[in-house]
N, C-alpha and C. Protein backbone atom coordinates (compact mmCIF):
# COMPACT_ATOMS: atom_id res chain seq x y z
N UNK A 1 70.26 188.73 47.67
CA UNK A 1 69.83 187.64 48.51
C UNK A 1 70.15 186.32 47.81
N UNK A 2 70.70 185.52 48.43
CA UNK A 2 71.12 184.43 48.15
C UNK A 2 70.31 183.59 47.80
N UNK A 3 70.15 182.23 46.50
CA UNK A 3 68.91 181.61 46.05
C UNK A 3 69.47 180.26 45.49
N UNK A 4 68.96 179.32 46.29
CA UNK A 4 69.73 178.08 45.86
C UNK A 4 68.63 176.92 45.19
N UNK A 5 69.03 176.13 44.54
CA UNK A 5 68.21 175.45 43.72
C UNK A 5 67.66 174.38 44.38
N UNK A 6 65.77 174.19 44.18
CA UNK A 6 64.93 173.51 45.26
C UNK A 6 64.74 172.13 44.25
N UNK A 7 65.32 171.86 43.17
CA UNK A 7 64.93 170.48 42.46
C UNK A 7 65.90 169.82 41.78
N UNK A 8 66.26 168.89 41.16
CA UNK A 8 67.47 168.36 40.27
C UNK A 8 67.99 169.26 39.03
N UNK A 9 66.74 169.63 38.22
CA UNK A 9 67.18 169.86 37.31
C UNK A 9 67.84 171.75 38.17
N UNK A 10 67.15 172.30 38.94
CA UNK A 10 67.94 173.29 39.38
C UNK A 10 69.52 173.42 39.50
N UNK A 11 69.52 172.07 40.72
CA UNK A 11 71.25 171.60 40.59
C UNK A 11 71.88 171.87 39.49
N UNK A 12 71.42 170.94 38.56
CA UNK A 12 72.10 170.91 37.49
C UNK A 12 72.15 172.10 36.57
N UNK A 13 71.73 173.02 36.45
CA UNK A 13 71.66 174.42 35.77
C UNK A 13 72.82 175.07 37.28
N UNK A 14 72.26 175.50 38.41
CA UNK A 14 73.42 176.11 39.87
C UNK A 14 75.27 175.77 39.02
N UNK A 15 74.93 174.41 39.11
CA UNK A 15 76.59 173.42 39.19
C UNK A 15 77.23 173.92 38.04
N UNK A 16 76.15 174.14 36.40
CA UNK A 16 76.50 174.82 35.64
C UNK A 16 77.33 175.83 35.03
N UNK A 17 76.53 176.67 35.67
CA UNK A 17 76.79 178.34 35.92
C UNK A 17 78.05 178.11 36.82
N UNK A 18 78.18 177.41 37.62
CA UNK A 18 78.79 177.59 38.44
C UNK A 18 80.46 177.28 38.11
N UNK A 19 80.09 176.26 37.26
CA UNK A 19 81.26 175.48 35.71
C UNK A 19 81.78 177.01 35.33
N UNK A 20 80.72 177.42 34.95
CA UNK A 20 81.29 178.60 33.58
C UNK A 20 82.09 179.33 33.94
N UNK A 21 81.45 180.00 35.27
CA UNK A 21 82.41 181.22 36.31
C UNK A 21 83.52 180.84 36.39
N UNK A 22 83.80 179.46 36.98
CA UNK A 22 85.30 179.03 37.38
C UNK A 22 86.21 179.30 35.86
N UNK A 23 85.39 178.71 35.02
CA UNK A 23 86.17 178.60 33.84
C UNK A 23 86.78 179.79 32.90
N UNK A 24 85.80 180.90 33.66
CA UNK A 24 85.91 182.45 32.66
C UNK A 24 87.27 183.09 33.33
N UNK A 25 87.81 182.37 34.46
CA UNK A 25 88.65 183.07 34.91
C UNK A 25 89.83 182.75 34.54
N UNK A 26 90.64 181.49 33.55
CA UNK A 26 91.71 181.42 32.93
C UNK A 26 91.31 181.94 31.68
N UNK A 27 90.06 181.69 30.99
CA UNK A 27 89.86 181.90 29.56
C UNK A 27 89.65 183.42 29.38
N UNK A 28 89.38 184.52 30.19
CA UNK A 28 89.57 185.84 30.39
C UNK A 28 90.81 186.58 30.12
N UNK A 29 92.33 185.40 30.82
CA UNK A 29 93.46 185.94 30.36
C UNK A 29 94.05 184.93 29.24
N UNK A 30 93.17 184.09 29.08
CA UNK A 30 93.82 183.22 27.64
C UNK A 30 93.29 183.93 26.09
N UNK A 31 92.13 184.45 26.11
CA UNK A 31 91.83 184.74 25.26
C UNK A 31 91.11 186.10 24.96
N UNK A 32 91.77 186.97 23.43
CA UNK A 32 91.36 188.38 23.67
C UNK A 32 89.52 188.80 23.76
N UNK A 33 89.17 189.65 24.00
CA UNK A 33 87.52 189.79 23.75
C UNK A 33 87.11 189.03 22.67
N UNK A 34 87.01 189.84 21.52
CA UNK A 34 86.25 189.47 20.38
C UNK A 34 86.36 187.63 20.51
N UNK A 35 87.30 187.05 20.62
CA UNK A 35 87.40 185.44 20.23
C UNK A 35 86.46 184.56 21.52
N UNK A 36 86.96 185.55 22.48
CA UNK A 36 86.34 184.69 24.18
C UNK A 36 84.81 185.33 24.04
N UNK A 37 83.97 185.84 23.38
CA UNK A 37 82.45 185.96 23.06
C UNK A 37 82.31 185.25 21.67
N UNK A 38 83.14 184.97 20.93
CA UNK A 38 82.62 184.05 19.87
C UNK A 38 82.36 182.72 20.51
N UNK A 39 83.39 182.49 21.50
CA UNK A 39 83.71 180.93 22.01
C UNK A 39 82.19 181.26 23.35
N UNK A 40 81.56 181.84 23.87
CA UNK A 40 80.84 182.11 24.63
C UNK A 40 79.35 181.88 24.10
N UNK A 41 79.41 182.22 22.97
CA UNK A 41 78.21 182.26 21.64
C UNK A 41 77.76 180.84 21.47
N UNK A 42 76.39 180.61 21.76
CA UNK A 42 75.82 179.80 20.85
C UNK A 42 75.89 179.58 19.77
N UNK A 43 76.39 177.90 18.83
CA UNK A 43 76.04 177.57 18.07
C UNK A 43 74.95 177.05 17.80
N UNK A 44 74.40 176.85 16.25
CA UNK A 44 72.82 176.58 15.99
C UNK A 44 72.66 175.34 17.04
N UNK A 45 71.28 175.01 16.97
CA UNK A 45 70.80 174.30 18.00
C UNK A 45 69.74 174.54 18.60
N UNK A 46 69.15 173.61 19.61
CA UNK A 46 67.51 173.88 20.24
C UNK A 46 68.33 174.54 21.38
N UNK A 47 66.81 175.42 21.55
CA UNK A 47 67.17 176.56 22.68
C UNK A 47 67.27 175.91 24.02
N UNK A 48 67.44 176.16 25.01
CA UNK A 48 67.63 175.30 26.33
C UNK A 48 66.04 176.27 26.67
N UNK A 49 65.55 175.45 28.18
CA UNK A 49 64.11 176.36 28.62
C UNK A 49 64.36 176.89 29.75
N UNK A 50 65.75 177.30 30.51
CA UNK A 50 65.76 177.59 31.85
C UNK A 50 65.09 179.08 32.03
N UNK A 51 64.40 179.07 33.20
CA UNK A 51 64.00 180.05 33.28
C UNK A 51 65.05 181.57 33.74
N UNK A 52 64.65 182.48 33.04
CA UNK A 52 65.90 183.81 33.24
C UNK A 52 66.02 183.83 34.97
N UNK A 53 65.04 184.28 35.63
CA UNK A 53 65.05 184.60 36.74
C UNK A 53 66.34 183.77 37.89
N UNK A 54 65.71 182.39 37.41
CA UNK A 54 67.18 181.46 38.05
C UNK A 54 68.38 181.60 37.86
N UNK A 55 68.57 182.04 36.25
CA UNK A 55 69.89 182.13 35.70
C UNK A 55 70.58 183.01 36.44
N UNK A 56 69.75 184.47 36.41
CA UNK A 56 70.05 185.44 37.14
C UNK A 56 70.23 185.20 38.29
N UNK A 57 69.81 184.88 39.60
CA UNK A 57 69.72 184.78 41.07
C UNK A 57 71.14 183.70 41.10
N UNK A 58 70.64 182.29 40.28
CA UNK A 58 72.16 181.52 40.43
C UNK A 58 73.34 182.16 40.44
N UNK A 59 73.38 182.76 38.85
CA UNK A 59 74.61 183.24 39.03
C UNK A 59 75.26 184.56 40.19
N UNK A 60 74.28 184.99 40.46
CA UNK A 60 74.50 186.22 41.84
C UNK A 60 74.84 184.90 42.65
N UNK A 61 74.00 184.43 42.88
CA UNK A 61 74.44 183.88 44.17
C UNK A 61 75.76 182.74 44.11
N UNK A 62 76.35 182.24 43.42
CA UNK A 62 77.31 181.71 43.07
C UNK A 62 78.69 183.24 42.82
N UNK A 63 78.63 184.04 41.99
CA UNK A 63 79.92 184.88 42.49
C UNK A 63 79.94 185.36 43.64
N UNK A 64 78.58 185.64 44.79
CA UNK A 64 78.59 185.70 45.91
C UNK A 64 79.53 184.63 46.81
N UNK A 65 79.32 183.86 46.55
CA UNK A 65 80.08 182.77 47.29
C UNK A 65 81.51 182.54 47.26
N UNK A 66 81.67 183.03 45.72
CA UNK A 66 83.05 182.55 45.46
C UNK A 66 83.94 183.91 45.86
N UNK A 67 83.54 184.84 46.24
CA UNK A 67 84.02 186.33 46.63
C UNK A 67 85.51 186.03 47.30
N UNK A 68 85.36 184.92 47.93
CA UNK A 68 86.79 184.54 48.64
C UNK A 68 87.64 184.14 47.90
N UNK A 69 86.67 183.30 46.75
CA UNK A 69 87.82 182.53 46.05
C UNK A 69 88.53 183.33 44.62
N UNK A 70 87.13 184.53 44.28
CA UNK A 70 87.53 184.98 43.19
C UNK A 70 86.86 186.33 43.46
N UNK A 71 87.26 187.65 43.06
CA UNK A 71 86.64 188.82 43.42
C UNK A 71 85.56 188.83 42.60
N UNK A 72 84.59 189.41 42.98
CA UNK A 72 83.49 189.57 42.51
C UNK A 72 83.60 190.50 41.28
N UNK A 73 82.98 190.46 40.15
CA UNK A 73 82.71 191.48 39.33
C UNK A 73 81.78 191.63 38.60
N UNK A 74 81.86 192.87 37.62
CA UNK A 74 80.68 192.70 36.56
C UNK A 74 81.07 192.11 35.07
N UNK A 75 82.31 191.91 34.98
CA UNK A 75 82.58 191.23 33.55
C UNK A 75 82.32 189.57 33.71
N UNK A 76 82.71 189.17 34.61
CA UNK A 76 82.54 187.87 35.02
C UNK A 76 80.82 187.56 34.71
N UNK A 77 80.06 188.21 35.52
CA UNK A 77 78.43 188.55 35.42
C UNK A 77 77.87 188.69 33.92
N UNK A 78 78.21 189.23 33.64
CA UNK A 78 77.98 189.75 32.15
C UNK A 78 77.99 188.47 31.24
N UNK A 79 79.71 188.02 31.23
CA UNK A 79 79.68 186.91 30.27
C UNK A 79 79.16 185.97 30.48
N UNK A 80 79.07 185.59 32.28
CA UNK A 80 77.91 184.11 32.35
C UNK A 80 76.85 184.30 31.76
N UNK A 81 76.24 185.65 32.29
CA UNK A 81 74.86 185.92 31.95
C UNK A 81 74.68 185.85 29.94
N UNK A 82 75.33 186.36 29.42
CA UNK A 82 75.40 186.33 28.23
C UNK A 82 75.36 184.79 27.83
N UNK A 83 76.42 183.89 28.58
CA UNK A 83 76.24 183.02 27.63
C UNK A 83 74.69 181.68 27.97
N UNK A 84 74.50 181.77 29.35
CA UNK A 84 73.28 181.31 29.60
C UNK A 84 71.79 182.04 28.59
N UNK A 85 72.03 183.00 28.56
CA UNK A 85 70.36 183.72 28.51
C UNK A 85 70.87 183.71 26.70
N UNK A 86 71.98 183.82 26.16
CA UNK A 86 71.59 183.91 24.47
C UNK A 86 71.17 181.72 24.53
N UNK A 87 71.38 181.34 25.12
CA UNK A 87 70.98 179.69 24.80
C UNK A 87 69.52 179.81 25.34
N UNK A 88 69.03 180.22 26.19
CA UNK A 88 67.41 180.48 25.87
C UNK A 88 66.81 181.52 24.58
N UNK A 89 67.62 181.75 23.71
CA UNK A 89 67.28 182.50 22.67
C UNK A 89 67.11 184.36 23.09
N UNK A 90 67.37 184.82 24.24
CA UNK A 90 67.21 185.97 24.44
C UNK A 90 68.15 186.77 23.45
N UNK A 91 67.98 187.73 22.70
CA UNK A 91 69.16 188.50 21.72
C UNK A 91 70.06 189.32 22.50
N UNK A 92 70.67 189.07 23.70
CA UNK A 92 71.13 190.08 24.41
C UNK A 92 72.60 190.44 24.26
N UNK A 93 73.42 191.51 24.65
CA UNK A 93 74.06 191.92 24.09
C UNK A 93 75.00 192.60 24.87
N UNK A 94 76.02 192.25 25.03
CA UNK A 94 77.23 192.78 25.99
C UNK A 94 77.65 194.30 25.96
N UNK A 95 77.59 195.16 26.81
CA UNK A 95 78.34 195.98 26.92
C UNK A 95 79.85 196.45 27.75
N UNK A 96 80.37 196.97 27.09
CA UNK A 96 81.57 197.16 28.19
C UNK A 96 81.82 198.78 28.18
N UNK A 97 81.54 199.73 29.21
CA UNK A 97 81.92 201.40 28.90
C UNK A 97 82.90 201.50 30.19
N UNK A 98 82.82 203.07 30.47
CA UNK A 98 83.99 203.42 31.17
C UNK A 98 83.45 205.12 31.13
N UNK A 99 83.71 205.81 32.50
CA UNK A 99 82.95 206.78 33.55
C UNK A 99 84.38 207.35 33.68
N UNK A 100 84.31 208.61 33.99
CA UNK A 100 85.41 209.38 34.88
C UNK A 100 84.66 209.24 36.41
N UNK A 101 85.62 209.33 37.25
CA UNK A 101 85.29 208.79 38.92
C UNK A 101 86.08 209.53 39.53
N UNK A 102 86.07 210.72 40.01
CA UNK A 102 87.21 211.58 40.42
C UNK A 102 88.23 212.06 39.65
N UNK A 103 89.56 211.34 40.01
CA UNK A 103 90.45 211.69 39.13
C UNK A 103 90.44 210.18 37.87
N UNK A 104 89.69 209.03 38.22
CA UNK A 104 90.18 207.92 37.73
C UNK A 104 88.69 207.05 36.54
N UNK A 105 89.15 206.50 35.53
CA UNK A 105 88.18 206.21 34.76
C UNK A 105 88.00 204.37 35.49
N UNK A 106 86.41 204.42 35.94
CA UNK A 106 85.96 203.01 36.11
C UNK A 106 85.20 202.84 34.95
N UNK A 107 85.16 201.27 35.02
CA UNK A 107 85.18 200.11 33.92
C UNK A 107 83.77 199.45 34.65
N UNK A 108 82.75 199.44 33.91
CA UNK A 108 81.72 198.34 33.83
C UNK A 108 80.90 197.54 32.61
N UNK A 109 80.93 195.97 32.87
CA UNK A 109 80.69 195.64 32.08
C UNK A 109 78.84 194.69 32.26
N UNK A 110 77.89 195.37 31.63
CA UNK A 110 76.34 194.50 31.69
C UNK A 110 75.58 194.43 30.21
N UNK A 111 74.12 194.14 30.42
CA UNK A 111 73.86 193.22 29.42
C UNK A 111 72.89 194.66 28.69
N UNK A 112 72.93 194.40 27.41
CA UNK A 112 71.22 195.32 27.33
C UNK A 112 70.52 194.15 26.50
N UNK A 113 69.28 194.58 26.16
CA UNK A 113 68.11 193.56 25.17
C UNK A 113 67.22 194.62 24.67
N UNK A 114 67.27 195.10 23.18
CA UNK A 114 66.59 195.36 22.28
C UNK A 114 66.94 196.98 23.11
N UNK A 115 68.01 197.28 23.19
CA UNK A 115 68.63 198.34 23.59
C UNK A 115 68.54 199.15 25.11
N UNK A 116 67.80 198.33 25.45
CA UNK A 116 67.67 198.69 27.38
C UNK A 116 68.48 197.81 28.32
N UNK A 117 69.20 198.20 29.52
CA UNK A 117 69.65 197.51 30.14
C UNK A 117 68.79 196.16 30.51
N UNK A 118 69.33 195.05 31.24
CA UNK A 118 69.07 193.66 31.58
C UNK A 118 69.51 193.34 32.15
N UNK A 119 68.45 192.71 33.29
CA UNK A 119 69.15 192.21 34.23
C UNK A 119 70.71 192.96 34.87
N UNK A 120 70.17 194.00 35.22
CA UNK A 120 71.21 195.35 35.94
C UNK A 120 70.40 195.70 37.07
N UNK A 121 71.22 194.81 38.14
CA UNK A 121 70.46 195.51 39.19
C UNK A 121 70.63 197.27 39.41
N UNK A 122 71.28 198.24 38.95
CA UNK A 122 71.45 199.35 38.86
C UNK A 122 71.10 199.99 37.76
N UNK A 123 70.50 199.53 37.13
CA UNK A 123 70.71 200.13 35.66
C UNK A 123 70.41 201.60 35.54
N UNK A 124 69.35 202.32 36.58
CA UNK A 124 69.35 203.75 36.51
C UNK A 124 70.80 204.14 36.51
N UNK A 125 71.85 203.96 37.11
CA UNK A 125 73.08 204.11 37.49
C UNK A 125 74.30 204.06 36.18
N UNK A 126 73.69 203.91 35.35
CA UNK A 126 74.47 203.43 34.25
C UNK A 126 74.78 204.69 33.17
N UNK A 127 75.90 205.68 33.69
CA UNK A 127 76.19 207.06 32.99
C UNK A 127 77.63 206.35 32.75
N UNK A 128 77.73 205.39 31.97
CA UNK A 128 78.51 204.96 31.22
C UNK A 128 79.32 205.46 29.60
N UNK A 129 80.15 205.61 29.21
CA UNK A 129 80.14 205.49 27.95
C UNK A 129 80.42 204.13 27.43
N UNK A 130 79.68 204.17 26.25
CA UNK A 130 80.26 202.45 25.46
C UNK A 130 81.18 202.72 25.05
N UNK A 131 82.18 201.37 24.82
CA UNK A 131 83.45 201.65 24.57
C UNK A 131 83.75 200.22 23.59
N UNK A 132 82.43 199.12 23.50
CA UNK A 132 82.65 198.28 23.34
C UNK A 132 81.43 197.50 23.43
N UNK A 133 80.32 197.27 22.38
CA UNK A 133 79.70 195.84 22.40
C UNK A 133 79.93 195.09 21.96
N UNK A 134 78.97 193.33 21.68
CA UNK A 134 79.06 192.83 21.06
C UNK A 134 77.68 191.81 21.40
N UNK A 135 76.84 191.02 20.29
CA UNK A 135 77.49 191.25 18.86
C UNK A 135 76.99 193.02 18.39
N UNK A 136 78.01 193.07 17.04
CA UNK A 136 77.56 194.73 16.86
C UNK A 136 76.61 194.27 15.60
């Protein structure tokens, strides 16, 4: 369900997120993993206070939108979400695995925190193998 921001400072966190997405989509093929989550990573600094819940709903509802302009996914999801929620200090932590699916191996990429999924709307669903976190 779609969730749009009811105050200024909302805007300004929406418009954000909304920055990052556009931006993950040249820096995805500019740069390999490991370097494009260092560059994603917080440096030291005061924590920001947005609340998770927004972060989360914004950013759904912003790759929702852009579905026309950009296909929807979960790596895209992942790294916004990663790089919003580690600047509220959350320790969370990227995964990327990969499933046999018939004849063909699918690719998903979400968050865990203190080793449980996050913010996954599926997460029962998640008979993944890891193939890839970070940080390790």
């Amino acid at each position: 369900m779609a969730t749009y921001p009811k105050n200024l400072s909302e805007v300004w966190l929406f418009l954000y997120i909304g920055l990052l997405i556009t931006a993950l989509t040249p820096l995805i093929r500019l740069y390999k993993l490991p370097p494009l989550l260092r560059l994603l990573s917080p440096k030291a600094g005061k924590q920001k206070s947005w609340p998770t819940d927004k972060i989360v709903a914004f950013t759904d509802t912003i790759l929702e939108l852009e579905k026309f302009i950009y296909r929807r996914n979960c790596f895209k999801r992942t790294l916004s979400l990663y790089y919003f929620l580690k600047r509220i200090g959350l320790p969370v932590q990227v995964n990327l695995g990969v499933r046999k699916k018939q004849d063909e191996l699918e690719g998903h990429g979400w968050l865990t925190l203190h080793g449980q999924p996050y913010c996954e709307p599926n997460a029962q669903n998640l008979n993944y193998q890891v193939v890839y976190f970070y940080p390790q």
